[in-house]
PDB file of N, CA and C in Angstrom:
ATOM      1  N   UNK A   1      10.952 -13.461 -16.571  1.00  0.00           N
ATOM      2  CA  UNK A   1      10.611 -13.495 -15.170  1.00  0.00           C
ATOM      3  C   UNK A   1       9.144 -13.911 -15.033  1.00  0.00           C
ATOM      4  N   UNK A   2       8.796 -14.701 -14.667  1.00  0.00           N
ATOM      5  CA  UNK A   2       7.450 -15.445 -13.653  1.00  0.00           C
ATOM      6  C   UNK A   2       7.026 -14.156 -13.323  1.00  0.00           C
ATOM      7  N   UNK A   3       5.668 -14.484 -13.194  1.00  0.00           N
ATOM      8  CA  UNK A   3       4.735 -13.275 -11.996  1.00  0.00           C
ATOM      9  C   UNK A   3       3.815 -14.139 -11.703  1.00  0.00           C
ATOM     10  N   UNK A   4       3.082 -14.222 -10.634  1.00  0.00           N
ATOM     11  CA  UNK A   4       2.539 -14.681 -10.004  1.00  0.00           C
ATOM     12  C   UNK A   4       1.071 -13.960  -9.152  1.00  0.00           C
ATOM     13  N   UNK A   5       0.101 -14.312  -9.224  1.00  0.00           N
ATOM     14  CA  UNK A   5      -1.369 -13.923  -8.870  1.00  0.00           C
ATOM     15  C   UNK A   5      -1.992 -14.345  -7.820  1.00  0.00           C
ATOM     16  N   UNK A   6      -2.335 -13.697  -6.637  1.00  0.00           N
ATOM     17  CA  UNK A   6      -3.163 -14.217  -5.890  1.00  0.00           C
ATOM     18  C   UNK A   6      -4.240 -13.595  -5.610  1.00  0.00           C
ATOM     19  N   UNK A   7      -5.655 -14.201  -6.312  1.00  0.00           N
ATOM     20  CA  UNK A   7      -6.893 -13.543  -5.386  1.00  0.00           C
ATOM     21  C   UNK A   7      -7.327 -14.085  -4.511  1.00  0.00           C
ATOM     22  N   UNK A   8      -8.283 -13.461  -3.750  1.00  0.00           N
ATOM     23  CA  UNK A   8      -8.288 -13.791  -2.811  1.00  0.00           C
ATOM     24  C   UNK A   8      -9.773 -12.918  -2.609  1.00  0.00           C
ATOM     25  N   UNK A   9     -11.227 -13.653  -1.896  1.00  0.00           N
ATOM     26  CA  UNK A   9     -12.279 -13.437  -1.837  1.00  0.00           C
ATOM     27  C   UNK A   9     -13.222 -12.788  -0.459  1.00  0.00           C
ATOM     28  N   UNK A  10     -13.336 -11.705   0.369  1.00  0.00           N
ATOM     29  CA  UNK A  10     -13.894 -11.906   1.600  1.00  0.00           C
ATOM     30  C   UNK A  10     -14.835 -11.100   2.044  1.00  0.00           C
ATOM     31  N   UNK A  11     -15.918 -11.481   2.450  1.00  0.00           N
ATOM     32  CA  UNK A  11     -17.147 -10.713   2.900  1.00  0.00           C
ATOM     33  C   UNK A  11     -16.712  -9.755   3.728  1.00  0.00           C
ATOM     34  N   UNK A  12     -16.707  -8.886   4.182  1.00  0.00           N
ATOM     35  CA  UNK A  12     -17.212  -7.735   4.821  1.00  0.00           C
ATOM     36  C   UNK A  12     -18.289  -7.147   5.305  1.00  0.00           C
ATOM     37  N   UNK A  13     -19.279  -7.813   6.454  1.00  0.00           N
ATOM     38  CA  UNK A  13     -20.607  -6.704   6.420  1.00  0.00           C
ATOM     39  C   UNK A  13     -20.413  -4.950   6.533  1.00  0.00           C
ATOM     40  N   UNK A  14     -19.637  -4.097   5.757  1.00  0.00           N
ATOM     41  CA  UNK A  14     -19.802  -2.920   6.081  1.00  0.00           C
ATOM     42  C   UNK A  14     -19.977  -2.521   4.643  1.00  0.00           C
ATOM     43  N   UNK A  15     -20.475  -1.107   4.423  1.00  0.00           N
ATOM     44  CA  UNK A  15     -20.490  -0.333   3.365  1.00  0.00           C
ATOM     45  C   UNK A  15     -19.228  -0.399   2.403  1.00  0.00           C
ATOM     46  N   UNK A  16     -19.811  -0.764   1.259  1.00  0.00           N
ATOM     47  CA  UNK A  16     -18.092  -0.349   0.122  1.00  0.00           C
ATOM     48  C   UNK A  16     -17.580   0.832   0.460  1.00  0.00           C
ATOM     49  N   UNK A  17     -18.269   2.043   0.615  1.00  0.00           N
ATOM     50  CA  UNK A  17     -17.115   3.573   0.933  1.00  0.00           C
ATOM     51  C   UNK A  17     -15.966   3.273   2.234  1.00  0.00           C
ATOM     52  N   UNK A  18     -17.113   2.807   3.547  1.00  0.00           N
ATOM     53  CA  UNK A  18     -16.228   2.612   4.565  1.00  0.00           C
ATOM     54  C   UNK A  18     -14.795   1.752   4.423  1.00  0.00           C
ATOM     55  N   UNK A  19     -15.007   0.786   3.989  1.00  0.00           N
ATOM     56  CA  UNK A  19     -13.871  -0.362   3.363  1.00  0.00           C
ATOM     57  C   UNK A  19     -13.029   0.105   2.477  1.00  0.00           C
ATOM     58  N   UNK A  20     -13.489   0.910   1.200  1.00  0.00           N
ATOM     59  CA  UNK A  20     -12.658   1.365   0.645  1.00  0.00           C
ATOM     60  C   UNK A  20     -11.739   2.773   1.396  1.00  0.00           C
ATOM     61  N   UNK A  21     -12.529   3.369   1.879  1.00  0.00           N
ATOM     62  CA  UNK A  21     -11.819   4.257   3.149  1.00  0.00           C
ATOM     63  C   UNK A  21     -10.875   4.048   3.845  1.00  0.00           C
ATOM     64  N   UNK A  22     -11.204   2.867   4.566  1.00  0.00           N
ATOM     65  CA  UNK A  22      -9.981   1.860   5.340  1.00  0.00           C
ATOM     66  C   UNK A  22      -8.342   1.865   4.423  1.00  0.00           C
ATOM     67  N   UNK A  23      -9.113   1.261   3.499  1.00  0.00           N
ATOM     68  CA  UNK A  23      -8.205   0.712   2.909  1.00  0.00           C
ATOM     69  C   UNK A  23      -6.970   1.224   2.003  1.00  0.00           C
ATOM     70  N   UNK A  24      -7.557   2.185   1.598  1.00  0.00           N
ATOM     71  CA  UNK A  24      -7.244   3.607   0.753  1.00  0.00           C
ATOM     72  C   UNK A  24      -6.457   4.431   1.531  1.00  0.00           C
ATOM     73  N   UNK A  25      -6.444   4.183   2.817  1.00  0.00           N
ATOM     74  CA  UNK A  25      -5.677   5.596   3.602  1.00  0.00           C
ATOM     75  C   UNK A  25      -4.371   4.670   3.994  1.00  0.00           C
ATOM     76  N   UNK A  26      -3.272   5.340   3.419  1.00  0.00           N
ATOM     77  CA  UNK A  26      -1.526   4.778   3.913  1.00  0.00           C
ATOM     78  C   UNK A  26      -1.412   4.151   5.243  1.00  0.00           C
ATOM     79  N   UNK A  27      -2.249   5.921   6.210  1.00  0.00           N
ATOM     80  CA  UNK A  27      -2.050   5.596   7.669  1.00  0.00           C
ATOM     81  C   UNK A  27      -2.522   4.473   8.476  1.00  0.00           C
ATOM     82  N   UNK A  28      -3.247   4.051   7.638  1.00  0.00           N
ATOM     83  CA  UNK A  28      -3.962   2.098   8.840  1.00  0.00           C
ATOM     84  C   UNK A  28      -2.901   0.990   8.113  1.00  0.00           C
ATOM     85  N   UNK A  29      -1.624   1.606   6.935  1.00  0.00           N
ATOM     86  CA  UNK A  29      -1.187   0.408   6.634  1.00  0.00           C
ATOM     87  C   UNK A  29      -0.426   0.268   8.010  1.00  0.00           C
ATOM     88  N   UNK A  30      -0.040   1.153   8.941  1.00  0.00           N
ATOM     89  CA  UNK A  30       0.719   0.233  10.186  1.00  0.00           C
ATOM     90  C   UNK A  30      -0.233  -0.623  10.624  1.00  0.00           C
ATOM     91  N   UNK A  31      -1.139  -0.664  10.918  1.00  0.00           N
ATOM     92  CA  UNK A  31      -2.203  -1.596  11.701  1.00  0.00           C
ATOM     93  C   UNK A  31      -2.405  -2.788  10.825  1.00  0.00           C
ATOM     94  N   UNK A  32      -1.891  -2.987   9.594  1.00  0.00           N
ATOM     95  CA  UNK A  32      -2.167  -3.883   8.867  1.00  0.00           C
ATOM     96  C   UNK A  32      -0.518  -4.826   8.655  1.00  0.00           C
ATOM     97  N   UNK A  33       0.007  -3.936   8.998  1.00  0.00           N
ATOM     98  CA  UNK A  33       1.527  -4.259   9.335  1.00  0.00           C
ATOM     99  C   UNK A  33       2.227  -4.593  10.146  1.00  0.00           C
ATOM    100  N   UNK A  34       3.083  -6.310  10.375  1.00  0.00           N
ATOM    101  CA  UNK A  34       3.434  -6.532  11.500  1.00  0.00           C
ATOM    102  C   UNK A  34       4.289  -5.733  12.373  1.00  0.00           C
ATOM    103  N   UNK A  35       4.183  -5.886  13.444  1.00  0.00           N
ATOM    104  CA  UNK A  35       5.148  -4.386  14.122  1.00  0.00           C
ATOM    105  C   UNK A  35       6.830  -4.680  13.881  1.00  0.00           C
ATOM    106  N   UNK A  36       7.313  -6.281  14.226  1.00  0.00           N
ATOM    107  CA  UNK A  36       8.358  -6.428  14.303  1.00  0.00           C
ATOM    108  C   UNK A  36       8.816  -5.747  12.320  1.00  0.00           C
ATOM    109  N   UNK A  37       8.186  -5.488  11.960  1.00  0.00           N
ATOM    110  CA  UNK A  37       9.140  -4.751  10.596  1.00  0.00           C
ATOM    111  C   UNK A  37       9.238  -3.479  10.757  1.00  0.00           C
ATOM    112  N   UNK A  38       8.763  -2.922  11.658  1.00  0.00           N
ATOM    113  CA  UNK A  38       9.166  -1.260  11.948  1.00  0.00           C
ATOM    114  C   UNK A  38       8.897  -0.323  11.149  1.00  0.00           C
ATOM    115  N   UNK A  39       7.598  -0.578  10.947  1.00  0.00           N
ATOM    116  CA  UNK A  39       6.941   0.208   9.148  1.00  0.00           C
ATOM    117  C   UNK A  39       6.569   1.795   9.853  1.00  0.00           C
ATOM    118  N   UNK A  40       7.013   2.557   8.743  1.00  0.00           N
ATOM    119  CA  UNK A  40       6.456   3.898   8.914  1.00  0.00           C
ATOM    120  C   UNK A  40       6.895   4.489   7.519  1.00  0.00           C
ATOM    121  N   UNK A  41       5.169   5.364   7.413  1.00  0.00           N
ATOM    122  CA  UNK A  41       4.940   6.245   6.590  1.00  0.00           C
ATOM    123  C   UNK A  41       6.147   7.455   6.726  1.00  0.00           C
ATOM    124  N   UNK A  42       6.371   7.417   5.345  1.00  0.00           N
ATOM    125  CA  UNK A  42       7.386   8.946   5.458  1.00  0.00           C
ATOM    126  C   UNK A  42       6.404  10.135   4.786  1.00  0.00           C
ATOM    127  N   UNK A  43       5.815   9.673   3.879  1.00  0.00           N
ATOM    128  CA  UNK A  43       4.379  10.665   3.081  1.00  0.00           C
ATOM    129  C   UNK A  43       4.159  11.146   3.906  1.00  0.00           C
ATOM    130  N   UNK A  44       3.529  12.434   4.397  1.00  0.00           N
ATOM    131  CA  UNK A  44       3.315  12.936   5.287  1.00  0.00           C
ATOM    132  C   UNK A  44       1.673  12.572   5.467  1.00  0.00           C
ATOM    133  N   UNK A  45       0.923  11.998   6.118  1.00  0.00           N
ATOM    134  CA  UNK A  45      -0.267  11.433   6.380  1.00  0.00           C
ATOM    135  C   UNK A  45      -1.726  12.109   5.957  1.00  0.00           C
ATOM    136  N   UNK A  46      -1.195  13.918   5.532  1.00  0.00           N
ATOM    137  CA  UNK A  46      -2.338  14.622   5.011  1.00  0.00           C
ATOM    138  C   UNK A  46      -2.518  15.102   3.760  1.00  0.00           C
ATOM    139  N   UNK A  47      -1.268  13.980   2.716  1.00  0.00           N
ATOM    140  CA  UNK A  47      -1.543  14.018   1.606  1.00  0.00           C
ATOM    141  C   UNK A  47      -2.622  13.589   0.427  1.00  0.00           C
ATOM    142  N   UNK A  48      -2.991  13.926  -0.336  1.00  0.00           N
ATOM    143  CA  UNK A  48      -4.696  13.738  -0.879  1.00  0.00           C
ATOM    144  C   UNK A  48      -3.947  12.193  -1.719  1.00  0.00           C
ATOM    145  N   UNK A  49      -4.907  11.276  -2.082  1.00  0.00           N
ATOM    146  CA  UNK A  49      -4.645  10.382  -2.398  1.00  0.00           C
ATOM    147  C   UNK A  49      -5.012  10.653  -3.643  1.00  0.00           C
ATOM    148  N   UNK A  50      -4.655   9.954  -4.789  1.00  0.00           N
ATOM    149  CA  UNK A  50      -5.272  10.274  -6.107  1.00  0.00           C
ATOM    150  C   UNK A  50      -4.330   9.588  -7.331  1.00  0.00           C
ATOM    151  N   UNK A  51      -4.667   9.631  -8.736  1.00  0.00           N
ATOM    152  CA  UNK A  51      -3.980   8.687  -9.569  1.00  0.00           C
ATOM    153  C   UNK A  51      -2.548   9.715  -9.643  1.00  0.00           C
ATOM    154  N   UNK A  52      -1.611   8.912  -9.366  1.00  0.00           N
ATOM    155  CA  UNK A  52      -0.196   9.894  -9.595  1.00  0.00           C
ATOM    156  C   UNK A  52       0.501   9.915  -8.338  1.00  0.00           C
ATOM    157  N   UNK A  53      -0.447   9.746  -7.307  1.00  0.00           N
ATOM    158  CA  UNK A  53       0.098  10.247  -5.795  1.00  0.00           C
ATOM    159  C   UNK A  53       1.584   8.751  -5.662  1.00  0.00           C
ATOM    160  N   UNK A  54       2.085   9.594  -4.911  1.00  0.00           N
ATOM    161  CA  UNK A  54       3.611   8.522  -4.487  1.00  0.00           C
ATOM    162  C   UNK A  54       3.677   8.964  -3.249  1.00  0.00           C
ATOM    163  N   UNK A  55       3.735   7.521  -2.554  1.00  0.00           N
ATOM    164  CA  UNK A  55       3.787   7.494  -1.360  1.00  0.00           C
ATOM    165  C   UNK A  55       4.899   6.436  -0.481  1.00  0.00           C
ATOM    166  N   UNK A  56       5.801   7.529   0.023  1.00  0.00           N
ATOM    167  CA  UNK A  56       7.218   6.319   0.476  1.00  0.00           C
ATOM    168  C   UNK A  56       7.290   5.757   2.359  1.00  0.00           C
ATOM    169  N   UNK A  57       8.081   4.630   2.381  1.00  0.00           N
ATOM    170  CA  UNK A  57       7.669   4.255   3.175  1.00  0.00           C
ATOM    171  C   UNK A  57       9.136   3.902   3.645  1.00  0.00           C
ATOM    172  N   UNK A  58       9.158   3.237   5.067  1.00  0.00           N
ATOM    173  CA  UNK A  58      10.321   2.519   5.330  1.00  0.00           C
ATOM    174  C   UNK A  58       9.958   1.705   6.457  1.00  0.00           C
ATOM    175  N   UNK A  59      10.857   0.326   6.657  1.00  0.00           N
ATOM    176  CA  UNK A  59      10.222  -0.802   7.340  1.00  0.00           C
ATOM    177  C   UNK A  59      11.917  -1.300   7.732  1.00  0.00           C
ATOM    178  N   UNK A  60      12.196  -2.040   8.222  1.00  0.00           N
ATOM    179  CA  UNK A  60      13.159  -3.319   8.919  1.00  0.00           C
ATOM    180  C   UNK A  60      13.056  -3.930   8.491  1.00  0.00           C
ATOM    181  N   UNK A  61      13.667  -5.218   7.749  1.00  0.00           N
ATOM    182  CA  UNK A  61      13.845  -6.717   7.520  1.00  0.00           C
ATOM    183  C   UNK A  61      14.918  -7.091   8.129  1.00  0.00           C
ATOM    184  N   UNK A  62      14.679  -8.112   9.176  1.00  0.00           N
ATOM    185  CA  UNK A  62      16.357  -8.643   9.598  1.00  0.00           C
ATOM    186  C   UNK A  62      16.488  -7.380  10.190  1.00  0.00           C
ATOM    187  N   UNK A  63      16.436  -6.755  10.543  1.00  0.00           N
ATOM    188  CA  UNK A  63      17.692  -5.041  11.104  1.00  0.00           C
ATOM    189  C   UNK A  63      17.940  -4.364  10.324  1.00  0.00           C
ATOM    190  N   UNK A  64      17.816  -4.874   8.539  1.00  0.00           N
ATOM    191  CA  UNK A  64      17.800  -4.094   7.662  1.00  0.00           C
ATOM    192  C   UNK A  64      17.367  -2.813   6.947  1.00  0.00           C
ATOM    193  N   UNK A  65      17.885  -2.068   7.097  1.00  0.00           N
ATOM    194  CA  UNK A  65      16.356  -1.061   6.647  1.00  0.00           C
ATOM    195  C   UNK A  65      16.002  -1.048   5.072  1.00  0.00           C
ATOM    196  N   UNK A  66      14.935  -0.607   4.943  1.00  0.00           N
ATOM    197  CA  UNK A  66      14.083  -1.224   3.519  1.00  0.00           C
ATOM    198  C   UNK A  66      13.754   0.338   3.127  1.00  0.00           C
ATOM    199  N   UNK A  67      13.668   1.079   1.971  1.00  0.00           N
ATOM    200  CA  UNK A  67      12.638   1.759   1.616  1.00  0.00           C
ATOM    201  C   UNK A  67      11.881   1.533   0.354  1.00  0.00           C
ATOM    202  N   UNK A  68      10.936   1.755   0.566  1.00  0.00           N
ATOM    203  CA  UNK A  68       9.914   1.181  -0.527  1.00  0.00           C
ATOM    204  C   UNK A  68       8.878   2.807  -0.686  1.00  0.00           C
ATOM    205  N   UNK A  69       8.537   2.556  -2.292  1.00  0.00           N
ATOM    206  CA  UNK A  69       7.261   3.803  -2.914  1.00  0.00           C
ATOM    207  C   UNK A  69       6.619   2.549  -3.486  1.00  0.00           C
ATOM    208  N   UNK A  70       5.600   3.707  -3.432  1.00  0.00           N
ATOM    209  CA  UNK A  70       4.464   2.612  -4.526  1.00  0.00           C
ATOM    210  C   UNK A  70       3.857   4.318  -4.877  1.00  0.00           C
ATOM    211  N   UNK A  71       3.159   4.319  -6.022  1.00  0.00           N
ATOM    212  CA  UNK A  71       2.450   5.221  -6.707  1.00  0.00           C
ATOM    213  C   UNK A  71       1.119   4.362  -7.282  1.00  0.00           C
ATOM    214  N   UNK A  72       0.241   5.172  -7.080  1.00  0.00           N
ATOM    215  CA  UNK A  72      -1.023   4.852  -6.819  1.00  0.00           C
ATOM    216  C   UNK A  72      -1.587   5.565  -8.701  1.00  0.00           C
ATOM    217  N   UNK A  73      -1.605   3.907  -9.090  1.00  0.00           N
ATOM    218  CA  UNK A  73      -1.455   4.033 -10.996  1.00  0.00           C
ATOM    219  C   UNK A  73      -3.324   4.306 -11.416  1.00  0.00           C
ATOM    220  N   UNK A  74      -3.749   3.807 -10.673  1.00  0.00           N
ATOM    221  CA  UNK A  74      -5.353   3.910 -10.684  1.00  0.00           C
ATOM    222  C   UNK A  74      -6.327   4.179  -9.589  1.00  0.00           C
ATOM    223  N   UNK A  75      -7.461   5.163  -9.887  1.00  0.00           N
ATOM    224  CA  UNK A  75      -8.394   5.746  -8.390  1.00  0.00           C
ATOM    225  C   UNK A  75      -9.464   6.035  -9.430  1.00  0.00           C
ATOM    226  N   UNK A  76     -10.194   4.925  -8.442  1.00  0.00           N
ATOM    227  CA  UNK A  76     -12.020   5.171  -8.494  1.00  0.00           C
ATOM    228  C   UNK A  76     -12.425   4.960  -7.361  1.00  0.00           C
ATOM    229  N   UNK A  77     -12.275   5.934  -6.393  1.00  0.00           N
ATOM    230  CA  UNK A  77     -13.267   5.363  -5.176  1.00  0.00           C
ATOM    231  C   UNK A  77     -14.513   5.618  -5.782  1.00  0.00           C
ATOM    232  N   UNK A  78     -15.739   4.769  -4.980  1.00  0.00           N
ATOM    233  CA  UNK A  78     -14.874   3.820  -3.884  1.00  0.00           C
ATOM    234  C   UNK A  78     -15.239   2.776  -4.345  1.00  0.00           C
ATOM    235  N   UNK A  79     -15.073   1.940  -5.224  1.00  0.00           N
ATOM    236  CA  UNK A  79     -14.885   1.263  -5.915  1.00  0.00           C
ATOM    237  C   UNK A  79     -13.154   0.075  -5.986  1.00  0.00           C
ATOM    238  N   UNK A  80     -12.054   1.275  -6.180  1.00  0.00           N
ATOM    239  CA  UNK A  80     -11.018   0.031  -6.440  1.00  0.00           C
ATOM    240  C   UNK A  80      -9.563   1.405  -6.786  1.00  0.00           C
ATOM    241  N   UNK A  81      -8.688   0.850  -6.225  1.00  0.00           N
ATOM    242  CA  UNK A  81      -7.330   1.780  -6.591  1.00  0.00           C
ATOM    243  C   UNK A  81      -6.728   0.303  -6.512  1.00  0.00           C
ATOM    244  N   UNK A  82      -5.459   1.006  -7.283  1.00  0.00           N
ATOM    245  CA  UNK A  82      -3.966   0.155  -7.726  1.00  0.00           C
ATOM    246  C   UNK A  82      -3.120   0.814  -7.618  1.00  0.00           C
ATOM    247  N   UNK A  83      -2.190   0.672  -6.879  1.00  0.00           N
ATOM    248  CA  UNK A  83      -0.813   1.126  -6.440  1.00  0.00           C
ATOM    249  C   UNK A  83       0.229  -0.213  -6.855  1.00  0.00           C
ATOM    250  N   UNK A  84       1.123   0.307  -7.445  1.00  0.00           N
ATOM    251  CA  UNK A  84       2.549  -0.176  -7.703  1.00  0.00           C
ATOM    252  C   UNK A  84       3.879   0.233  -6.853  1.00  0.00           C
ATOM    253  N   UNK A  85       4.692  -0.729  -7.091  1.00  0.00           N
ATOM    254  CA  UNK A  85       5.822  -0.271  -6.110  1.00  0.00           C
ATOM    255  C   UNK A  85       6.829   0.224  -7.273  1.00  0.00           C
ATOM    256  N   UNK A  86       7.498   1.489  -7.237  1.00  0.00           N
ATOM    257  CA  UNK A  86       8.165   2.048  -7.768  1.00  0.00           C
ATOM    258  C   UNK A  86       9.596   1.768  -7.225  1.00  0.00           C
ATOM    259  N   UNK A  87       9.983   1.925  -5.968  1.00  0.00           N
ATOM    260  CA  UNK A  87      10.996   1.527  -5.321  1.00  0.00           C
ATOM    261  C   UNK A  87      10.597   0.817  -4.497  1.00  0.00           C
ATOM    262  N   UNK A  88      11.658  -0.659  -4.270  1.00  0.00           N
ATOM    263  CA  UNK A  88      11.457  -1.176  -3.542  1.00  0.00           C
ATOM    264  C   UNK A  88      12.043  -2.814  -3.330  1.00  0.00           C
ATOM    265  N   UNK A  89      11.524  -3.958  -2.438  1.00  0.00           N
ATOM    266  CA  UNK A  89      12.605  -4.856  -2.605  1.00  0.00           C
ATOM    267  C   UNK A  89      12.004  -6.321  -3.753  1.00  0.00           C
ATOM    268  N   UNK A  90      10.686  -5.462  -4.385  1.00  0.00           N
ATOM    269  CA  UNK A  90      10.517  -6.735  -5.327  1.00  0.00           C
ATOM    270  C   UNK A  90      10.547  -6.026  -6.553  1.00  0.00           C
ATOM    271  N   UNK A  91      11.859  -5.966  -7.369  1.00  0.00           N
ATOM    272  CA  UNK A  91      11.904  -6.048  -8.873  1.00  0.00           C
ATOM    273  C   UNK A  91      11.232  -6.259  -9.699  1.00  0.00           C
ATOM    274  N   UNK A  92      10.249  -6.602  -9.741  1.00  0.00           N
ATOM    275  CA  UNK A  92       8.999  -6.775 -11.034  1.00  0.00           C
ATOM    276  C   UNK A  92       9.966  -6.122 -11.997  1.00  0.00           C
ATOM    277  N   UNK A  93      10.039  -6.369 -13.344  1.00  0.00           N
ATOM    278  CA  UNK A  93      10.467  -5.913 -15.092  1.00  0.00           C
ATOM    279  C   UNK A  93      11.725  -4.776 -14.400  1.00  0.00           C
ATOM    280  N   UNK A  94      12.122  -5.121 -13.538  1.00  0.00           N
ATOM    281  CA  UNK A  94      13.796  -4.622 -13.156  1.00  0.00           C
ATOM    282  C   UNK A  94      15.077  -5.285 -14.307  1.00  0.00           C
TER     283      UNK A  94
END
């Protein structure tokens, strides 16, 4: 199976904590998420984030419903986390 990489480069004038803050918290992924997919956190929103944490989700495709995890494999704020999808609709080494 192919895998495929995209980086991708962009300024920000704000503080690394704030950004990584943003970015790091589940709850702004709706705001980052188009609405027509009907995304919502099932994690309950006051869970601590950290290496190990699993966090599930569910969205629409088509009318379809989707659920997807990702577990969060690496944490250094504020610096950089990595989350993987554990369940979900892209198979990576499935």
């Amino acid at each position: 199976m192919k895998t495929f990489s995209l980086k991708q480069t962009i300024w920000l004038p704000q503080p690394r904590g704030k950004i990584f803050a943003f970015f790091s918290n589940p709850g702004n992924l709706d705001s980052l998420t188009p609405p027509w997919l009907k995304f919502s956190i099932v994690t309950p929103t006051a869970t601590e984030i950290g290496r190990g944490t699993l966090l599930d989700y569910r969205l629409r495709l088509h009318g379809l419903p989707i659920r997807w995890q990702s577990e969060i494999s690496l944490w250094e704020p504020p610096e950089r986390f990595i989350d993987r999808q554990t369940i979900g609709p892209f198979p990576l080494g499935a």
